[in-house]
Each structure stands twice: as C-alpha cells, then as structure tokens.
C-alpha atoms as a PDB file:
ATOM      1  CA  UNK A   1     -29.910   0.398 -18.722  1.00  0.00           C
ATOM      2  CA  UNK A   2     -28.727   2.492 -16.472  1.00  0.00           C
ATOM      3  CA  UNK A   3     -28.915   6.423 -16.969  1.00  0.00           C
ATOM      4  CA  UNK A   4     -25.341   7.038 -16.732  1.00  0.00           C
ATOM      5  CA  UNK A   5     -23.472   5.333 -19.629  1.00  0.00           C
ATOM      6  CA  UNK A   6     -19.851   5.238 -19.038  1.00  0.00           C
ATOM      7  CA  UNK A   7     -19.181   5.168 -22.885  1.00  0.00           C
ATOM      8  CA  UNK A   8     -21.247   8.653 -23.188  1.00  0.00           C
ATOM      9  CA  UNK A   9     -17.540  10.101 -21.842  1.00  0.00           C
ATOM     10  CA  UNK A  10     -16.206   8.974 -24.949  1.00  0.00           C
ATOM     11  CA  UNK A  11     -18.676  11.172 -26.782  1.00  0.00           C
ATOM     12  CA  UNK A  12     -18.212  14.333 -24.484  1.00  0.00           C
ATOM     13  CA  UNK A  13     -17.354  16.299 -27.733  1.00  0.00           C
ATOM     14  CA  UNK A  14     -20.723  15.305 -29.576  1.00  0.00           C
ATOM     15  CA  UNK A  15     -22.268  18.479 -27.337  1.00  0.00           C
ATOM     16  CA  UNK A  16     -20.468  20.601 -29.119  1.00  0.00           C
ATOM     17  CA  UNK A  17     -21.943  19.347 -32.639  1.00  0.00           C
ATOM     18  CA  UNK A  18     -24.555  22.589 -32.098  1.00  0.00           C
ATOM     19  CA  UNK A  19     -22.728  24.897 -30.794  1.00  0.00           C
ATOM     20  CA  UNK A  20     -19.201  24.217 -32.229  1.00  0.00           C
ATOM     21  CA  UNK A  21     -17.681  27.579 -30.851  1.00  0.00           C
ATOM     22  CA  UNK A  22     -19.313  27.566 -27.726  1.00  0.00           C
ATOM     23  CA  UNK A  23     -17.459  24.250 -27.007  1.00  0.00           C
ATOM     24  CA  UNK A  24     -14.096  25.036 -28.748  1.00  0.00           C
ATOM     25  CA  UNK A  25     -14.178  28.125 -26.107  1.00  0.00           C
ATOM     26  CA  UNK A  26     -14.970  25.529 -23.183  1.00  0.00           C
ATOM     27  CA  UNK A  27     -12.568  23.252 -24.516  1.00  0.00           C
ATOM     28  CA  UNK A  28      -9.595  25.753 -24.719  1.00  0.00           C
ATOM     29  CA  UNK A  29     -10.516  26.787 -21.033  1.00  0.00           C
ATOM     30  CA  UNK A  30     -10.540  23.241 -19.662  1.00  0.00           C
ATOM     31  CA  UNK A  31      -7.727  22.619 -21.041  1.00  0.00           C
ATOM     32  CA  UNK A  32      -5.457  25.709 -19.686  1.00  0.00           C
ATOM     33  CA  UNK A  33      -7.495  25.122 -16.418  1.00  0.00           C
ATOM     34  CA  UNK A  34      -5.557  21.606 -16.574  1.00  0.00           C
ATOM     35  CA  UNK A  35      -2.349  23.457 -17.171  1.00  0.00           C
ATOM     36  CA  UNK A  36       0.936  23.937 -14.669  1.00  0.00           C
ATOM     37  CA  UNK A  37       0.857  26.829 -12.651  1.00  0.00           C
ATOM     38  CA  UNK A  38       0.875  27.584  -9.311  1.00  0.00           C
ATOM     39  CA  UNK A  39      -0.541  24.298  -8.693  1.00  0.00           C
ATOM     40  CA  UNK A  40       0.872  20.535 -10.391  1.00  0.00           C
ATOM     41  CA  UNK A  41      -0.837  18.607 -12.646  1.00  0.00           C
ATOM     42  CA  UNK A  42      -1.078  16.050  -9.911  1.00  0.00           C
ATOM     43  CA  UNK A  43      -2.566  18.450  -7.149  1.00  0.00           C
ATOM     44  CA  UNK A  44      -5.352  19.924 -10.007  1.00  0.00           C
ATOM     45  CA  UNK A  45      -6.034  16.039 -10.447  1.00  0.00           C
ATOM     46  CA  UNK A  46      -6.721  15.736  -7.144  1.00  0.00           C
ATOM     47  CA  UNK A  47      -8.950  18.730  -7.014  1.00  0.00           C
ATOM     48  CA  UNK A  48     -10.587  17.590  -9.635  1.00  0.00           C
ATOM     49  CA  UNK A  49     -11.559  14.231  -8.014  1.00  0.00           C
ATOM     50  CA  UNK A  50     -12.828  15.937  -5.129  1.00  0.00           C
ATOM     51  CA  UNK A  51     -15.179  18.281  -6.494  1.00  0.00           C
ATOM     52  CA  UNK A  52     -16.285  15.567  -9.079  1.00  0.00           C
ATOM     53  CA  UNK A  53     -17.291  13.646  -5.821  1.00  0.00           C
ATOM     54  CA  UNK A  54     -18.739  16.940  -4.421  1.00  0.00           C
ATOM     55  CA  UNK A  55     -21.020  17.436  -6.947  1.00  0.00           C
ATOM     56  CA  UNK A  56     -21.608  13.791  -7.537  1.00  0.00           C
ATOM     57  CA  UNK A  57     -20.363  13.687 -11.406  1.00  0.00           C
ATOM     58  CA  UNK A  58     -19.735   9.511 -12.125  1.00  0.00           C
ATOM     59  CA  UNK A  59     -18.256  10.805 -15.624  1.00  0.00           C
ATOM     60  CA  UNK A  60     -16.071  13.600 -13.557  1.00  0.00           C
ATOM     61  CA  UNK A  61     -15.407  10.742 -11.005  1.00  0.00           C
ATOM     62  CA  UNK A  62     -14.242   8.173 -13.923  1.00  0.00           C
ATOM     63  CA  UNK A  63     -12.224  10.945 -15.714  1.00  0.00           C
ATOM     64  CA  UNK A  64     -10.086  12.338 -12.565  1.00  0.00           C
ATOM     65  CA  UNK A  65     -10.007   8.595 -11.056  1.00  0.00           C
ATOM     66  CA  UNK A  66      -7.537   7.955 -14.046  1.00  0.00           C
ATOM     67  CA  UNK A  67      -6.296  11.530 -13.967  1.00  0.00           C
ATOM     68  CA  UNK A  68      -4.770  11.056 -10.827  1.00  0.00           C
ATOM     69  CA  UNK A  69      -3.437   7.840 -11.594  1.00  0.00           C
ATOM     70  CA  UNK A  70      -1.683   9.436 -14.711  1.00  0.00           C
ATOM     71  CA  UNK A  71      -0.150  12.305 -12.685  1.00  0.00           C
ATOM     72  CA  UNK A  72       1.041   9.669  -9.868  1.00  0.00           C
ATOM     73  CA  UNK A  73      -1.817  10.156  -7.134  1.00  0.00           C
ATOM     74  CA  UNK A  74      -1.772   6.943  -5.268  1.00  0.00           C
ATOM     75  CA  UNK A  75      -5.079   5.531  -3.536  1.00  0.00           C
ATOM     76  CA  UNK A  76      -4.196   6.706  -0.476  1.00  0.00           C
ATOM     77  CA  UNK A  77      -3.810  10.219  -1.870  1.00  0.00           C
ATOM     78  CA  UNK A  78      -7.364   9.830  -3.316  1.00  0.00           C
ATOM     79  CA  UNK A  79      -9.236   8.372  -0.639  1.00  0.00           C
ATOM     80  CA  UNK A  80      -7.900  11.500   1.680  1.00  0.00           C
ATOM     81  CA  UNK A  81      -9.542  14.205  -1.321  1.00  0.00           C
ATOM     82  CA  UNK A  82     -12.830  12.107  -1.149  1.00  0.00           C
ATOM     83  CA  UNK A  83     -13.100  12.770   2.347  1.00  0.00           C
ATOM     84  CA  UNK A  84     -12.604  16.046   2.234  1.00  0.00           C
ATOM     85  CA  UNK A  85     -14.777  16.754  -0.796  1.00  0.00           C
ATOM     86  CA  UNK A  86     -17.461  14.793   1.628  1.00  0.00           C
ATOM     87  CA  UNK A  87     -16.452  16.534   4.820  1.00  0.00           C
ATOM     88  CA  UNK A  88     -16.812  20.160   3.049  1.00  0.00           C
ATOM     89  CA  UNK A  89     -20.027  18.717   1.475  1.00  0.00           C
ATOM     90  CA  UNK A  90     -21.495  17.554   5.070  1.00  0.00           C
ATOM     91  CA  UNK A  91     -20.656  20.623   6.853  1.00  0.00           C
ATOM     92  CA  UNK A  92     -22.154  22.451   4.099  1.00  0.00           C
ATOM     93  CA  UNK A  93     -25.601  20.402   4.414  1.00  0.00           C
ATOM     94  CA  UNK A  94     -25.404  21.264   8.530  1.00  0.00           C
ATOM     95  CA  UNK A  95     -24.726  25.075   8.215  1.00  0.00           C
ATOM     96  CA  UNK A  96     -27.789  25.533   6.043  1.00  0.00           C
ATOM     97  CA  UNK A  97     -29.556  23.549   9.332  1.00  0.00           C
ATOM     98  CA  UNK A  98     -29.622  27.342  10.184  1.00  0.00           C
ATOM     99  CA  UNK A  99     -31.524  28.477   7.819  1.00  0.00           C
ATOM    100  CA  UNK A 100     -34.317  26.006   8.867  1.00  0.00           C
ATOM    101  CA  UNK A 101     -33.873  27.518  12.684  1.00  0.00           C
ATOM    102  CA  UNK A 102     -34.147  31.001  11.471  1.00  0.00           C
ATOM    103  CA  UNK A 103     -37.545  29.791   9.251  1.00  0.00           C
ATOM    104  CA  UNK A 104     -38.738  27.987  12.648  1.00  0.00           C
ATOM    105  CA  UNK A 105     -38.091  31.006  14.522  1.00  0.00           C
ATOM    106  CA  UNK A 106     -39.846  33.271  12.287  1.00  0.00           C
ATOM    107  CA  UNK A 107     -43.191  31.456  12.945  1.00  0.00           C
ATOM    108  CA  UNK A 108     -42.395  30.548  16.572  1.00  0.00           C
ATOM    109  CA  UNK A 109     -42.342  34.622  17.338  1.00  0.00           C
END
C-alpha cells in the first residue's frame, strides 16, 4: 500500500471532524481563493497545478490536473506550468548553493 491513497482526496473534509470551524474558515477561503477576479478560473487552475508540482502535493497534483481540464487548460497549457513550477523550483535549489559558499568561506578564512 502505498502512503498516498488517491481515495483519501475524497475524504479531505474528514480533517475537519475536530476542528469543524477551523475547517469551515479554510474552506470558505479556498473557495473565494478559487473565485474570478483579477485572474480566470482557468489561469488560478493553472497556478494551482504548478505550485501543487512545486511543493510536490500528488492530491494537489490530482485535484488541479482535473481543474484545469474543467476550466479548458489543454495539455500543452499544463506541461508549460510544470516547467515553470520546476524551473522556479531548480533555480531556487541553486541560489541557496550560496549559502553553502558563504558557510565554506566562513571556515576557509
């Protein structure tokens, strides 16, 4: 069994069995988050796959995949945000290289 169960999506709202208000306030956020604005259903989608690739979410990743598809993201569209997620997420890796020069440096004085 893997440790990651795709069906535990289904049960996202069984977290806020605790904490009911909590949730409800996450819930209502998430939700106008997801709204129109300034930014289309469709573009938020596509945000949303990125970062779920970013921070490597597999339920994120399931729930925007079909998000996208729903707002009329194609898989060209997609692909393009999951490089970019990765690109951002690779540079990000090789900036804080620095902070292993600066360490070095430190004890190379």
């Amino acid at each position: 069994m893997a440790y990651y169960d795709e069906q535990d999506l289904d049960r996202f709202s069984e977290i806020g069995n605790h904490k009911p208000e909590l949730f409800e306030k996450f819930m209502a956020w998430y939700q106008a988050c997801q709204d129109e604005g300034a930014l289309t259903r469709r573009e938020k989608s596509l945000i949303g796959l990125a970062v779920a690739h970013a921070i490597q979410c597999p339920y994120c990743i399931d729930s925007y995949s079909q998000s996208c598809l729903e707002s009329g993201s194609n898989l060209e569209q997609m692909t393009e945000a999951i490089h970019m997620a990765s690109a951002i997420r690779g540079g990000a890796s090789l900036i804080h290289g620095l902070q292993a020069h600066h360490s070095v440096s430190k004890v190379s004085m």
